[in-house]
PDB file of N, CA and C in Angstrom:
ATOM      1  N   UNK A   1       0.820  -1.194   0.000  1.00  0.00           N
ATOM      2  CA  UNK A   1       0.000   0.000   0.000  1.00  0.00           C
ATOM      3  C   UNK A   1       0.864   1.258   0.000  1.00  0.00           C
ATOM      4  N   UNK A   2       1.703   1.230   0.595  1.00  0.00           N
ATOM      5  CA  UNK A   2       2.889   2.492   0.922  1.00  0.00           C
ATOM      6  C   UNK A   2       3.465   2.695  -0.409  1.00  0.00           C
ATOM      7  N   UNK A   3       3.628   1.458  -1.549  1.00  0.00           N
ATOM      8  CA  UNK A   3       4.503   2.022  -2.677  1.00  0.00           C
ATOM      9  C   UNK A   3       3.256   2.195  -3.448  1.00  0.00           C
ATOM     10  N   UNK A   4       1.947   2.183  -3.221  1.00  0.00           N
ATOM     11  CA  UNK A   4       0.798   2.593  -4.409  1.00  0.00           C
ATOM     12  C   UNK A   4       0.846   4.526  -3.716  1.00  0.00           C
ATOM     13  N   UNK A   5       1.040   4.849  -2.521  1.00  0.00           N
ATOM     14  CA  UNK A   5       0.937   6.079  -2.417  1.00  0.00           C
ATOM     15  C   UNK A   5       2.109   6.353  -2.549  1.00  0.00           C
ATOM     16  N   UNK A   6       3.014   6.326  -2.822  1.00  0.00           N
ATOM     17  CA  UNK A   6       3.920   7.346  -3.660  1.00  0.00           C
ATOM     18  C   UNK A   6       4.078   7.602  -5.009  1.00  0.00           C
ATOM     19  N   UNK A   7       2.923   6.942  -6.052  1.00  0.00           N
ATOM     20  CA  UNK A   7       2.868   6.986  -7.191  1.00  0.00           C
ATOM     21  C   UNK A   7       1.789   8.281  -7.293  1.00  0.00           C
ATOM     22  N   UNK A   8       2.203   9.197  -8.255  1.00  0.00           N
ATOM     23  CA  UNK A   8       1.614  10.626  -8.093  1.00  0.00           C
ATOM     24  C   UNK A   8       0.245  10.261  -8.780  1.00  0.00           C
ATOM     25  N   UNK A   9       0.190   9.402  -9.688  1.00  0.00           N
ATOM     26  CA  UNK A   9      -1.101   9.116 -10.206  1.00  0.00           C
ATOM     27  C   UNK A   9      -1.879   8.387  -9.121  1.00  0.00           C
ATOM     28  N   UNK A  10      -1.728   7.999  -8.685  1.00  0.00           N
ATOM     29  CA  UNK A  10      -2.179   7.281  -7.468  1.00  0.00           C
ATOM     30  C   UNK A  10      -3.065   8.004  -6.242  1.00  0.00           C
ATOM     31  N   UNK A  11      -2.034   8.912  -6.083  1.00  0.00           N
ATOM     32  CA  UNK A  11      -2.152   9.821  -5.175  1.00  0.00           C
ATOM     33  C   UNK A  11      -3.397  10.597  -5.600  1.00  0.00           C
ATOM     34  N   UNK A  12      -3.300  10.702  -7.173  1.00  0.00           N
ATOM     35  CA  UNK A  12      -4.064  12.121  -7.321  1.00  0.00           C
ATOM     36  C   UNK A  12      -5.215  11.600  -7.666  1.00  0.00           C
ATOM     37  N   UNK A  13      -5.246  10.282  -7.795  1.00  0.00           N
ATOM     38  CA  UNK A  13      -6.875   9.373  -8.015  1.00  0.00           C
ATOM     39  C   UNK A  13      -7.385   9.739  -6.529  1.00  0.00           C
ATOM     40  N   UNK A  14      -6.709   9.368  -5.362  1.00  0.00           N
ATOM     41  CA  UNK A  14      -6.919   9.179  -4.165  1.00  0.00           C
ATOM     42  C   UNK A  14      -7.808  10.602  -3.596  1.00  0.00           C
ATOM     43  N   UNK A  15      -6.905  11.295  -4.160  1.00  0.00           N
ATOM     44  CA  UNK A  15      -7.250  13.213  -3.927  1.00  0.00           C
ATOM     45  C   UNK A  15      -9.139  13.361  -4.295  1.00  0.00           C
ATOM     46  N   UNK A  16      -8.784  12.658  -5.839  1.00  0.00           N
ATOM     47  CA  UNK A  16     -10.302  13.128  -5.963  1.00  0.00           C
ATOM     48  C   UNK A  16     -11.371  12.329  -5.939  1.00  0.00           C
ATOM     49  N   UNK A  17     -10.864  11.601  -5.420  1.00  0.00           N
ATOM     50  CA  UNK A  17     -11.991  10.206  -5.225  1.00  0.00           C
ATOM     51  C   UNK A  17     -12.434  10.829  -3.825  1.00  0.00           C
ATOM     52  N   UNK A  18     -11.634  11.587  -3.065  1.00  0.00           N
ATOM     53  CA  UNK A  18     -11.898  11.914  -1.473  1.00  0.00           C
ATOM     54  C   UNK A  18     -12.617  13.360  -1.850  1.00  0.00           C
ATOM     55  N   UNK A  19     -12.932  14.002  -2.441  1.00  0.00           N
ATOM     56  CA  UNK A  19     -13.837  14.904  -3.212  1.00  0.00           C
ATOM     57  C   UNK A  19     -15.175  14.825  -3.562  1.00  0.00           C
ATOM     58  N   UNK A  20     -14.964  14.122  -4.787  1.00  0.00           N
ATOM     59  CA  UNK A  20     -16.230  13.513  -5.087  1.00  0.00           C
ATOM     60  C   UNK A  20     -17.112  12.375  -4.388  1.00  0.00           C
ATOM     61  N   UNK A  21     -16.232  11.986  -3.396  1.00  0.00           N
ATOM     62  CA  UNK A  21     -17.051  10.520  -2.258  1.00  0.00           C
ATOM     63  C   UNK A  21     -16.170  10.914  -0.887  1.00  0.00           C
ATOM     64  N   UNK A  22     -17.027  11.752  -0.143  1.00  0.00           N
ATOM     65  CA  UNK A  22     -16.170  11.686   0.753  1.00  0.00           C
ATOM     66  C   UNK A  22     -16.639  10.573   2.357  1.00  0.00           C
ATOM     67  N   UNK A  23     -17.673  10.277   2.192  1.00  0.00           N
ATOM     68  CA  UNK A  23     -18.416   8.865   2.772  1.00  0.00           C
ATOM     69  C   UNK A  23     -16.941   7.717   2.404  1.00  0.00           C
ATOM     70  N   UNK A  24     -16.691   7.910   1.643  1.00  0.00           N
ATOM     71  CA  UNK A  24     -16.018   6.716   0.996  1.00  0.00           C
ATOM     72  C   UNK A  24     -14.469   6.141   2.156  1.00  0.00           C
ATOM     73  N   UNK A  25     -14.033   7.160   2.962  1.00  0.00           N
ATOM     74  CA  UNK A  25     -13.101   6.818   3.672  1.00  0.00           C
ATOM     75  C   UNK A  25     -14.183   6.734   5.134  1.00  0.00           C
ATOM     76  N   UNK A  26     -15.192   6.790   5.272  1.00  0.00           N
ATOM     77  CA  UNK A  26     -15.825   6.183   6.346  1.00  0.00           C
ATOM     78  C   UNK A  26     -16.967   5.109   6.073  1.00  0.00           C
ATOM     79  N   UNK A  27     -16.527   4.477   5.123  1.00  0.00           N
ATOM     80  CA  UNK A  27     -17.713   3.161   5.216  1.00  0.00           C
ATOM     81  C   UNK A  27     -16.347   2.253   4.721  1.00  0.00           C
ATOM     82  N   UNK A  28     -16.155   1.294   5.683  1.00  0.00           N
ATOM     83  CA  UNK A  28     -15.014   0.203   5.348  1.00  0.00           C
ATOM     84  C   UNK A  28     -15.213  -0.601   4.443  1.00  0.00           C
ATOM     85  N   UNK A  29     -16.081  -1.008   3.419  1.00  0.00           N
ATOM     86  CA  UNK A  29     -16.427  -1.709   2.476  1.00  0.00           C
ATOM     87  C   UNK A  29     -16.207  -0.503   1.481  1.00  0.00           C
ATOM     88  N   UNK A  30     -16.833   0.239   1.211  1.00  0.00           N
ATOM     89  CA  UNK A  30     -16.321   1.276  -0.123  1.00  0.00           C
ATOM     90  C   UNK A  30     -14.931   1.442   0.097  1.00  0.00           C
ATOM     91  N   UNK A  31     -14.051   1.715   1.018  1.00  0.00           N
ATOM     92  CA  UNK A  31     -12.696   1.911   1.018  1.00  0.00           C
ATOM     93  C   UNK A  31     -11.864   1.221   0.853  1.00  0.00           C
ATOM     94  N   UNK A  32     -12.309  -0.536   1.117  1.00  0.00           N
ATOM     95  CA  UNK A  32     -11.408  -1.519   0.893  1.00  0.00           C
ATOM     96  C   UNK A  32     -11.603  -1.900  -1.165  1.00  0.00           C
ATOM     97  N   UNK A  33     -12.789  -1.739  -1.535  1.00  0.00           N
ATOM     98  CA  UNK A  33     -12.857  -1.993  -2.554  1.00  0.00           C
ATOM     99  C   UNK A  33     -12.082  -0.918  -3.478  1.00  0.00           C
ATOM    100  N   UNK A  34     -12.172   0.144  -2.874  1.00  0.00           N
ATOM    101  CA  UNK A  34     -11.765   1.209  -3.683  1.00  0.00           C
ATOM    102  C   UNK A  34     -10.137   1.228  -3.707  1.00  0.00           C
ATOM    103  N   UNK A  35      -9.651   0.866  -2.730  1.00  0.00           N
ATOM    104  CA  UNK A  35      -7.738   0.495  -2.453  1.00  0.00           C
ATOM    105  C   UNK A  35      -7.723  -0.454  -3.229  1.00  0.00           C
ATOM    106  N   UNK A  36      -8.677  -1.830  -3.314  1.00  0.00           N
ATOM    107  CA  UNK A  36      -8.048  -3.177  -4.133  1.00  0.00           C
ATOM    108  C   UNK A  36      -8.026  -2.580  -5.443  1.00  0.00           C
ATOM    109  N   UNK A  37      -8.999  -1.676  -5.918  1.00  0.00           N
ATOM    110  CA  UNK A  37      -8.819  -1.240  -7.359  1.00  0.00           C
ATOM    111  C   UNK A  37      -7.584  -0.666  -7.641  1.00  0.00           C
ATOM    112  N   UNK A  38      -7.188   0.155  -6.889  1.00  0.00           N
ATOM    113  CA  UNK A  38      -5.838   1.026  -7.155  1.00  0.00           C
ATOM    114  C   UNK A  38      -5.101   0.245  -6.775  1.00  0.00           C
ATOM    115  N   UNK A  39      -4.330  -0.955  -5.842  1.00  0.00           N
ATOM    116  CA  UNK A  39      -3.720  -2.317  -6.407  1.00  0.00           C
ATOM    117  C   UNK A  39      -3.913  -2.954  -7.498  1.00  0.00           C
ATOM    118  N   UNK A  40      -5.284  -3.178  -7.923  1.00  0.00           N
ATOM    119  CA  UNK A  40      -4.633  -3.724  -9.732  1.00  0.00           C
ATOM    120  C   UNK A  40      -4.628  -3.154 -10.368  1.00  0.00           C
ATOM    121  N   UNK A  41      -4.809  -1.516 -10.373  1.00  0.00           N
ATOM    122  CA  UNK A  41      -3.745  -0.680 -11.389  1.00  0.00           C
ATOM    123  C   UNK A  41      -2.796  -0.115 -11.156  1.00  0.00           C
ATOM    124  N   UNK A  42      -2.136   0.070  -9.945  1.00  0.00           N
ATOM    125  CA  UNK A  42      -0.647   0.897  -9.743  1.00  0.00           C
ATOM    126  C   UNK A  42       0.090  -0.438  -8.827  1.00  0.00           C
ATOM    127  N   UNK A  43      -0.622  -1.003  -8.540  1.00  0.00           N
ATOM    128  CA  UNK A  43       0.471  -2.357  -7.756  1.00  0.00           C
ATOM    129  C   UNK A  43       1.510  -3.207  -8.626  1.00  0.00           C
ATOM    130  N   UNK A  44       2.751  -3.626  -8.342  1.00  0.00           N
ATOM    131  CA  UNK A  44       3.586  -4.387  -8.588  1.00  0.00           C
ATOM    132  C   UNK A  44       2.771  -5.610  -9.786  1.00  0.00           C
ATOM    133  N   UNK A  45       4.133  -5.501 -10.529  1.00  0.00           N
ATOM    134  CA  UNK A  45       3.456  -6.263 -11.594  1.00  0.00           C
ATOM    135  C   UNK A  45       3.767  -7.873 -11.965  1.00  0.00           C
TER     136      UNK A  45
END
């Protein structure tokens, strides 16, 4: 998780996903789904 947030694209998905959903870092099911997504696109390949 630590090397998906230092990827600036990553980051800046993160930025506006916390914008447009901001529920989304307080309901633990939208947040876990929403991290596994950004693991299978910026995670180790």
């Amino acid at each position: 998780m630590a090397e998906i947030m230092q990827n600036p694209d990553a980051r800046a998905e993160v930025e506006a996903k916390r914008k447009s959903d901001p529920d989304l870092f307080r309901d633990p099911e939208k947040r876990r789904a929403f991290f596994q997504q950004l693991m299978e696109k910026y995670g180790k390949k």
